[in-house]
C-alpha atoms as a PDB file:
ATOM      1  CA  UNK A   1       0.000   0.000   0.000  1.00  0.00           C
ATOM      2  CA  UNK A   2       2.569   2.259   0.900  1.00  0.00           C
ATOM      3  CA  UNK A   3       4.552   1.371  -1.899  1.00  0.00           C
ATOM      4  CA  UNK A   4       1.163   2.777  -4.492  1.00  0.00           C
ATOM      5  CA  UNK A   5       1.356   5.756  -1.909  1.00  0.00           C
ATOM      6  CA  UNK A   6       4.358   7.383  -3.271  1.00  0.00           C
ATOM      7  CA  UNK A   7       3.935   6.360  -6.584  1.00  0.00           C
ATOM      8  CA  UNK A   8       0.898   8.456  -6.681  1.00  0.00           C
ATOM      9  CA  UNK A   9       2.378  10.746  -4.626  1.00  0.00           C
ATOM     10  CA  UNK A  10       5.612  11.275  -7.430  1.00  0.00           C
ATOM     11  CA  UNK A  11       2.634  11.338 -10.334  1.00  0.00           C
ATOM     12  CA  UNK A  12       1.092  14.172  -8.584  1.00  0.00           C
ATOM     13  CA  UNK A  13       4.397  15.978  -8.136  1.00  0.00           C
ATOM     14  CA  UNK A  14       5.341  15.729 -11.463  1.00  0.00           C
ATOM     15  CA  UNK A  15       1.665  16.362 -13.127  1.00  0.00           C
ATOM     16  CA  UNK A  16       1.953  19.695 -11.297  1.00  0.00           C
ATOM     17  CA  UNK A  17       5.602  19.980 -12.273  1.00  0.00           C
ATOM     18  CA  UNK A  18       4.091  20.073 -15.770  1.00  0.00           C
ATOM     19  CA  UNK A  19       1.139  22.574 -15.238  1.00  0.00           C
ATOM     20  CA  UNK A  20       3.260  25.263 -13.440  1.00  0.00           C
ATOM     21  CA  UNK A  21       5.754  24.575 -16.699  1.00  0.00           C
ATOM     22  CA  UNK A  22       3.216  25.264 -19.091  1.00  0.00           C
ATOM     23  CA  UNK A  23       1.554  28.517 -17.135  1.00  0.00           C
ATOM     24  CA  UNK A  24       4.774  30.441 -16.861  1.00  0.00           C
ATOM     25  CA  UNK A  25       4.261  30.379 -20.595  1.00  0.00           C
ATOM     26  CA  UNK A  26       1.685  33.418 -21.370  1.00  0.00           C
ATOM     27  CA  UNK A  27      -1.037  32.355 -24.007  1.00  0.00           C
ATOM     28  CA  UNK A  28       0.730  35.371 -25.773  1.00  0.00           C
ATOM     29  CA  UNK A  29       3.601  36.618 -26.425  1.00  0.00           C
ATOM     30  CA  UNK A  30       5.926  38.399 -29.233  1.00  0.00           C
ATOM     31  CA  UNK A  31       9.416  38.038 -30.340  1.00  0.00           C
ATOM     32  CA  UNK A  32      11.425  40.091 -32.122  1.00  0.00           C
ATOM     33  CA  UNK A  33      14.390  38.024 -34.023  1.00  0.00           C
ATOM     34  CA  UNK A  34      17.903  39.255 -33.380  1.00  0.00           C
ATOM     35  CA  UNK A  35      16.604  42.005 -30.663  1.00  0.00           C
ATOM     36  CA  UNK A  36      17.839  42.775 -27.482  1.00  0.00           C
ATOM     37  CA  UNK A  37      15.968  42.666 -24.480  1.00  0.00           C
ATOM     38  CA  UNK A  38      15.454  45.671 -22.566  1.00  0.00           C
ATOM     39  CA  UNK A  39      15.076  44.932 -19.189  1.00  0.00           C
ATOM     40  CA  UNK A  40      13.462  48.649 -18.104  1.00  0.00           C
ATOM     41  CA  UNK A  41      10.883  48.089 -20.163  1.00  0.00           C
ATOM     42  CA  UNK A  42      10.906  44.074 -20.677  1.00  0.00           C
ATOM     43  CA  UNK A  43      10.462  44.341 -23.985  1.00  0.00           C
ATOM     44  CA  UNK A  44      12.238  42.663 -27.187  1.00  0.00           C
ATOM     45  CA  UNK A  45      13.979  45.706 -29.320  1.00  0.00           C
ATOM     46  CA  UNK A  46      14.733  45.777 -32.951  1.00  0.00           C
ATOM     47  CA  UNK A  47      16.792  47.926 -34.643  1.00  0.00           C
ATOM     48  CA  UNK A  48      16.748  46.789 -37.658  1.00  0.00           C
ATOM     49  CA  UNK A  49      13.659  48.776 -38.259  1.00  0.00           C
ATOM     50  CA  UNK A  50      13.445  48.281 -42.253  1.00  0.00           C
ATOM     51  CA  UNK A  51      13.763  45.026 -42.012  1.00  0.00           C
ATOM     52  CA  UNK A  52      13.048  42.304 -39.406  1.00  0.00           C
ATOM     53  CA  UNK A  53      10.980  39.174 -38.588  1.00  0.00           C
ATOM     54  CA  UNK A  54       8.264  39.065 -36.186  1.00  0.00           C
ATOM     55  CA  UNK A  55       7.393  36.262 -33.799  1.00  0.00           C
ATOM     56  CA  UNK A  56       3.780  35.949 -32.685  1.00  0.00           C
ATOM     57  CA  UNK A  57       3.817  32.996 -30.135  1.00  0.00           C
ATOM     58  CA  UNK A  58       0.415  31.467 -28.790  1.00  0.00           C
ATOM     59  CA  UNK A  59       0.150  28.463 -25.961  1.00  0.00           C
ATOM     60  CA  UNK A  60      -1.753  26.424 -23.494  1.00  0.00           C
ATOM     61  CA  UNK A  61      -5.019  27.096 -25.331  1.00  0.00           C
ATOM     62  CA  UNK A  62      -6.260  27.561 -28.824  1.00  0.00           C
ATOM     63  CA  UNK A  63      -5.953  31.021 -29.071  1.00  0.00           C
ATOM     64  CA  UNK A  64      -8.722  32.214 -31.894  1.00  0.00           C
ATOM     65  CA  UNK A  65      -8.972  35.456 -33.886  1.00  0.00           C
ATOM     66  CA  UNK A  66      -5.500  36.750 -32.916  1.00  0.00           C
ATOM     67  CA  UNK A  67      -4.691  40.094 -34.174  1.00  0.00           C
ATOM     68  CA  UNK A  68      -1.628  42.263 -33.969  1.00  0.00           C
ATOM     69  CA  UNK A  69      -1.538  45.886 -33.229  1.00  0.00           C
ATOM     70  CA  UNK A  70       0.991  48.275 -33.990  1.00  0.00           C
ATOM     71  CA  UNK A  71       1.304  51.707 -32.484  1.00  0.00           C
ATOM     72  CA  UNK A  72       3.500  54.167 -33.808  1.00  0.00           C
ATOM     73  CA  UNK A  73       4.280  57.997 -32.269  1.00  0.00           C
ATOM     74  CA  UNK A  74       1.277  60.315 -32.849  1.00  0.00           C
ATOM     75  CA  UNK A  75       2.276  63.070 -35.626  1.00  0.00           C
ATOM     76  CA  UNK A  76       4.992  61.454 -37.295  1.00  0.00           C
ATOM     77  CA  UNK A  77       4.217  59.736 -40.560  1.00  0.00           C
ATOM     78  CA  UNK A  78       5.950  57.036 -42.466  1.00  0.00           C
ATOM     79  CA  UNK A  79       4.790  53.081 -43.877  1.00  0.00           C
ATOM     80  CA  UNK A  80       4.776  49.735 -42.066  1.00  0.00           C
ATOM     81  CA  UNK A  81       5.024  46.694 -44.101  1.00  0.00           C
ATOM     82  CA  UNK A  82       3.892  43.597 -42.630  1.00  0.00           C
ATOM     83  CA  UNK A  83       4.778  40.539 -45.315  1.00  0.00           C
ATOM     84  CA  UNK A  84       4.612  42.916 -48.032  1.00  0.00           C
ATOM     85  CA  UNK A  85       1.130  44.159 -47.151  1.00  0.00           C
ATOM     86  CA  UNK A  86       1.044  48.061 -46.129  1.00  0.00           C
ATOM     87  CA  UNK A  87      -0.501  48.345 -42.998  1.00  0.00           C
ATOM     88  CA  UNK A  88      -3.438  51.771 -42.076  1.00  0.00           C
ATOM     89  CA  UNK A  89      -5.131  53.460 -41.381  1.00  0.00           C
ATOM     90  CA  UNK A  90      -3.776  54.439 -38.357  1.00  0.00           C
ATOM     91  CA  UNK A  91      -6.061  55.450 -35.567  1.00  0.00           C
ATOM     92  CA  UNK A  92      -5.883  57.329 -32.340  1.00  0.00           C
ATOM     93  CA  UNK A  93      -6.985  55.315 -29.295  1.00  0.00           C
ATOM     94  CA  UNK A  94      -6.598  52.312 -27.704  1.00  0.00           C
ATOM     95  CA  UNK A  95      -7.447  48.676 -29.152  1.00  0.00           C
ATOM     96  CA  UNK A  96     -10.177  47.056 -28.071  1.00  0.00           C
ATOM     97  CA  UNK A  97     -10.883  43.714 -27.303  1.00  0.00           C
ATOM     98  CA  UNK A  98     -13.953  41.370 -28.527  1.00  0.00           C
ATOM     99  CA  UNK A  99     -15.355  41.889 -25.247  1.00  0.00           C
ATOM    100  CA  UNK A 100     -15.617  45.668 -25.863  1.00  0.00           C
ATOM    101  CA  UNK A 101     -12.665  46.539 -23.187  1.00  0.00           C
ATOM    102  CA  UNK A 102      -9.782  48.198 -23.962  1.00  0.00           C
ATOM    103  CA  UNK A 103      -5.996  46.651 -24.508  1.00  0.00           C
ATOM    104  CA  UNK A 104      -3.892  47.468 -21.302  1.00  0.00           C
ATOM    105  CA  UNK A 105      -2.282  50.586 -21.680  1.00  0.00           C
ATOM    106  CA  UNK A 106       1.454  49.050 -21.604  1.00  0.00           C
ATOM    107  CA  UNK A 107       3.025  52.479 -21.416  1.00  0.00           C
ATOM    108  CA  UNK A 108       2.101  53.185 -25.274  1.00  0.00           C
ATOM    109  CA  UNK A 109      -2.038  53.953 -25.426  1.00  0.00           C
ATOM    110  CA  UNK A 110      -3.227  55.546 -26.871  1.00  0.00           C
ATOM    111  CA  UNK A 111      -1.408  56.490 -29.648  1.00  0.00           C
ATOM    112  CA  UNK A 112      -2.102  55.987 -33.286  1.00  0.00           C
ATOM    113  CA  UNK A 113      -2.565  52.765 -33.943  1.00  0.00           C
ATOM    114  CA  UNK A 114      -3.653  49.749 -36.761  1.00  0.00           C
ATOM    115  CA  UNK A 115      -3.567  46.219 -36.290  1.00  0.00           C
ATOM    116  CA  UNK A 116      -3.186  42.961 -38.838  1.00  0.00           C
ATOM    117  CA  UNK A 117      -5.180  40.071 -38.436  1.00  0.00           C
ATOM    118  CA  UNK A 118      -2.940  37.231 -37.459  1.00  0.00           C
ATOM    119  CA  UNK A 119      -5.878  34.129 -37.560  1.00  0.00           C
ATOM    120  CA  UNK A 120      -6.143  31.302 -34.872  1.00  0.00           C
ATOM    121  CA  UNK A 121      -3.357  29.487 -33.383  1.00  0.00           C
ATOM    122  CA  UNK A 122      -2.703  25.664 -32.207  1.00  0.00           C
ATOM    123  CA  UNK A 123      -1.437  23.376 -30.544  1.00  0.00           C
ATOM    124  CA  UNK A 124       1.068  21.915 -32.591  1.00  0.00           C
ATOM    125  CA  UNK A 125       4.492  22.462 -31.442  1.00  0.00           C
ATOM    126  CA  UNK A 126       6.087  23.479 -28.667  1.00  0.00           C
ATOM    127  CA  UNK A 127       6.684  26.698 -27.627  1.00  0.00           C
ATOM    128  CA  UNK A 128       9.029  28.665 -24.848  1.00  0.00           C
ATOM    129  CA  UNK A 129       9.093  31.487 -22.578  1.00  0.00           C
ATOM    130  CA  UNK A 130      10.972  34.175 -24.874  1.00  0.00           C
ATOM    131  CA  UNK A 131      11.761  36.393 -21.636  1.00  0.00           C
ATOM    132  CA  UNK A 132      15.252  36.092 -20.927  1.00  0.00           C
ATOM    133  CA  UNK A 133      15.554  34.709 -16.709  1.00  0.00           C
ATOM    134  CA  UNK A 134      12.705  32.884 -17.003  1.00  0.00           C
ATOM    135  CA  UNK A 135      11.194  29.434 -17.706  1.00  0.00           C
ATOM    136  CA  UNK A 136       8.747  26.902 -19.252  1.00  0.00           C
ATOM    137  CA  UNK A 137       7.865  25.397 -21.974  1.00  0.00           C
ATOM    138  CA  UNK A 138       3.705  24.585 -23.574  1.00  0.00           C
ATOM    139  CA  UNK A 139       1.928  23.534 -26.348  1.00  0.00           C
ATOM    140  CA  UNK A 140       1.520  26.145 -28.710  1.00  0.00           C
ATOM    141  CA  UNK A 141       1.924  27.566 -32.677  1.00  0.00           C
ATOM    142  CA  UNK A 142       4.148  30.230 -33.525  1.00  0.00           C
ATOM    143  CA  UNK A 143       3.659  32.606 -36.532  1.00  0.00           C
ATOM    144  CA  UNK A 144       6.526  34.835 -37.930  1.00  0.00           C
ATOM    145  CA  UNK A 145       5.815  37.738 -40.083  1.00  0.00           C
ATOM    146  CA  UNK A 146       8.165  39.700 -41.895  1.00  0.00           C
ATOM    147  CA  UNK A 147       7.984  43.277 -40.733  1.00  0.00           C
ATOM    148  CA  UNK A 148       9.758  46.507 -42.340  1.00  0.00           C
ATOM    149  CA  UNK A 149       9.380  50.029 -41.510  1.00  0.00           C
ATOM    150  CA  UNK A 150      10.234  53.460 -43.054  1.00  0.00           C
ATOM    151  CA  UNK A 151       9.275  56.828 -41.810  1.00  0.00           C
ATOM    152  CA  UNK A 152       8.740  56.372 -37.900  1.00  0.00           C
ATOM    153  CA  UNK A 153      11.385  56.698 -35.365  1.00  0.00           C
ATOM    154  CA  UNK A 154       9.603  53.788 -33.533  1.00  0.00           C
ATOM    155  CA  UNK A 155       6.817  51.420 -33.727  1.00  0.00           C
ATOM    156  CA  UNK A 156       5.341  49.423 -30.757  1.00  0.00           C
ATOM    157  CA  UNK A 157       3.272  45.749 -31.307  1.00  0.00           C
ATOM    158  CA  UNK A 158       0.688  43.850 -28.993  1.00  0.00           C
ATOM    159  CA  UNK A 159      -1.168  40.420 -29.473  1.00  0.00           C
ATOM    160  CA  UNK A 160      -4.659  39.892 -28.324  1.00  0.00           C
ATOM    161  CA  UNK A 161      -8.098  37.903 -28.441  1.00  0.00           C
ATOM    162  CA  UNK A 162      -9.556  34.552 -27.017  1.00  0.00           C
ATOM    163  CA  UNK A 163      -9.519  31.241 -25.669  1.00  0.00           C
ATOM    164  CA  UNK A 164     -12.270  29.037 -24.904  1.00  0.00           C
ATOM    165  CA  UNK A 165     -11.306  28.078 -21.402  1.00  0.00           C
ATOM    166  CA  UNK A 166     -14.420  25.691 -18.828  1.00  0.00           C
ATOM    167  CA  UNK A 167     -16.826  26.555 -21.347  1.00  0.00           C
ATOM    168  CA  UNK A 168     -16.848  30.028 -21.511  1.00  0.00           C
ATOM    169  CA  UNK A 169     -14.862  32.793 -23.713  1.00  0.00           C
ATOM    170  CA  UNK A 170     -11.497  34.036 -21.729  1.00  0.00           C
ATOM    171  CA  UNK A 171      -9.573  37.119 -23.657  1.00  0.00           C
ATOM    172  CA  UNK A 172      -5.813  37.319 -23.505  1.00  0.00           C
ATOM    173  CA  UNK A 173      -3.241  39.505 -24.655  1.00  0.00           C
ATOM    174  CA  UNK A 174       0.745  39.486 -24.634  1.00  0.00           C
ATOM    175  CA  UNK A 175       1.881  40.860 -20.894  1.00  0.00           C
ATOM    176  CA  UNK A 176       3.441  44.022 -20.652  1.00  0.00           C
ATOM    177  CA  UNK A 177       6.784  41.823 -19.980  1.00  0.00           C
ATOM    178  CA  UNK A 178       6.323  39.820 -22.846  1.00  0.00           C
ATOM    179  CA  UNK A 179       5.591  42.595 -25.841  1.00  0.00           C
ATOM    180  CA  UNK A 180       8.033  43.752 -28.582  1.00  0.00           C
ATOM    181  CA  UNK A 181       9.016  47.181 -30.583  1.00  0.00           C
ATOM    182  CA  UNK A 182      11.380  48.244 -33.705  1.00  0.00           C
ATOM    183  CA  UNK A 183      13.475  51.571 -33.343  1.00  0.00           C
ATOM    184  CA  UNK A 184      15.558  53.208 -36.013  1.00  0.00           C
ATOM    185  CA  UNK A 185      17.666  54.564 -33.702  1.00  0.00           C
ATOM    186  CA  UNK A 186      21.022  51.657 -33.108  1.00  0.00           C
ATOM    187  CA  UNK A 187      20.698  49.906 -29.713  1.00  0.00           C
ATOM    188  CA  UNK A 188      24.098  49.797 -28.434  1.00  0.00           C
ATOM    189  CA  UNK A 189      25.268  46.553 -27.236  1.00  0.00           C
ATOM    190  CA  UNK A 190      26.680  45.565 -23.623  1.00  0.00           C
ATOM    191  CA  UNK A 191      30.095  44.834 -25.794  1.00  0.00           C
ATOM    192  CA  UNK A 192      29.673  47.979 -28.110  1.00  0.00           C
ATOM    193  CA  UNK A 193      28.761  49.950 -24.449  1.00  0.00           C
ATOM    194  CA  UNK A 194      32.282  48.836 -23.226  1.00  0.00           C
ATOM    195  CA  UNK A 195      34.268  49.890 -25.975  1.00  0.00           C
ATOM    196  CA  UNK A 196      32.876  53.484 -26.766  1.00  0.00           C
ATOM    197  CA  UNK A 197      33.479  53.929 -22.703  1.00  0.00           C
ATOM    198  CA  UNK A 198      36.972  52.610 -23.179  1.00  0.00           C
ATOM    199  CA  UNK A 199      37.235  54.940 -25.901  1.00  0.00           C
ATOM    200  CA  UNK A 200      36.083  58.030 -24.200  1.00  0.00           C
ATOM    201  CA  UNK A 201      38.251  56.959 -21.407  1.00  0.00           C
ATOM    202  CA  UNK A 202      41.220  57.010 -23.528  1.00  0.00           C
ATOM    203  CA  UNK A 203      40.322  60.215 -25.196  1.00  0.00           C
ATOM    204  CA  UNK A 204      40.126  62.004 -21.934  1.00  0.00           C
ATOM    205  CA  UNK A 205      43.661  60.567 -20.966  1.00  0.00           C
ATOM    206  CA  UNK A 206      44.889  61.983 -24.063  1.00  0.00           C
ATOM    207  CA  UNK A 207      43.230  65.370 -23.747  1.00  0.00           C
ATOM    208  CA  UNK A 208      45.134  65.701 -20.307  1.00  0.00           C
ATOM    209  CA  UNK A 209      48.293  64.886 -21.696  1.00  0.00           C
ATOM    210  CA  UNK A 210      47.928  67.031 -24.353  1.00  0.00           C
ATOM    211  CA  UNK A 211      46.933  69.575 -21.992  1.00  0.00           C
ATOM    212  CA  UNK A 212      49.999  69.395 -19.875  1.00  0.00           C
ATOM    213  CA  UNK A 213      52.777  69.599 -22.560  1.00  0.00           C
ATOM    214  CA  UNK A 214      51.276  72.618 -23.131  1.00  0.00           C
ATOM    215  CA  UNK A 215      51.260  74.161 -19.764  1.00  0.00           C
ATOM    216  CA  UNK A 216      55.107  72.458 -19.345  1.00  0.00           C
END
């Protein structure tokens, strides 16, 4: 008897092993390929602006009627291309959700916005936490797009819509940790940080030296 016991008992450990694996996996989430992860905002960063691929990553659920939104700043003007489609009008607001209330704010709404419809996604591969520092790993589909932007200094995305979750309709979107933007301003590396401090650093030496020749 006591042997069944902790058999059971191990089954149970690792069944919930498995659920608390697959839920530190949002039902959404983006990410951008080749960006760097900005841990202020805990967001993915591209700046390759003209030219990048998207990641659109749904799991634990069917996620159905999945759009992307993309916010750029309000008075500039310029074209997004998502897989060679040009994406407007842009609007000012917020997105809204099927359930008539509004997309979290995540720092950016409103703003002028548009979104692309990105259809339903599976459960037919598995997917991972993209956050860098954390884990898990679920059921899920991912969908890349191929993204390029001209004219805007930035441009902001979000994933939302719904599951079907005990019978009822549940809407999700990707967390504010888990979202993703394109700048065309260059996002220094840690590596390219180091050397244009080094090189300040040895400017300033020089400057000194420089300095006192001239006062010897």
């Amino acid at each position: 008897m006591k042997k069944y016991l902790g058999i059971l008992i191990l089954v149970v450990i690792a069944f919930c092993g498995l659920i608390k694996s697959a839920e530190a996996v949002p039902s959404l989430q983006l990410y951008a390929e080749g960006a760097i992860f900005d841990s202020l905002t805990e967001t993915w960063i591209s700046s390759s602006a003209s030219d990048f691929n998207l990641q659109v990553i749904g799991a634990n659920n069917a996620v159905e009627d999945v759009y992307l939104a993309i916010a750029v700043p309000t008075g500039e003007s310029g074209t997004i291309m998502i897989n060679s489609t040009a994406i407007g009008p842009f609007t000012y607001g917020t997105p809204i959700t099927g359930d008539g209330t509004a997309l979290p704010s995540h720092g950016i709404y409103p703003a002028d916005f548009a979104t692309y419809f990105m259809g339903d996604f599976g459960l037919i591969e598995t997917v991972y936490n993209m956050q860098p520092g954390e884990t898990g790993s679920a059921l899920g589909e991912i969908k890349t797009v191929n993204v390029s932007i001209s004219g805007y200094s930035w441009a902001h995305f979000d994933a939302y819509d719904h599951i079907y979750s005990k019978n009822s309709i549940k809407y999700v979107n990707a967390p504010f940790s888990h979202d993703a933007e394109a700048s065309t301003n260059p996002i220094p590396e840690p590596a390219s940080l180091l050397l244009l401090g080094s090189g300040l650093f040895a400017l300033k030496v020089f400057g000194r030296g420089k300095a006192k020749a001239k006062r010897a």
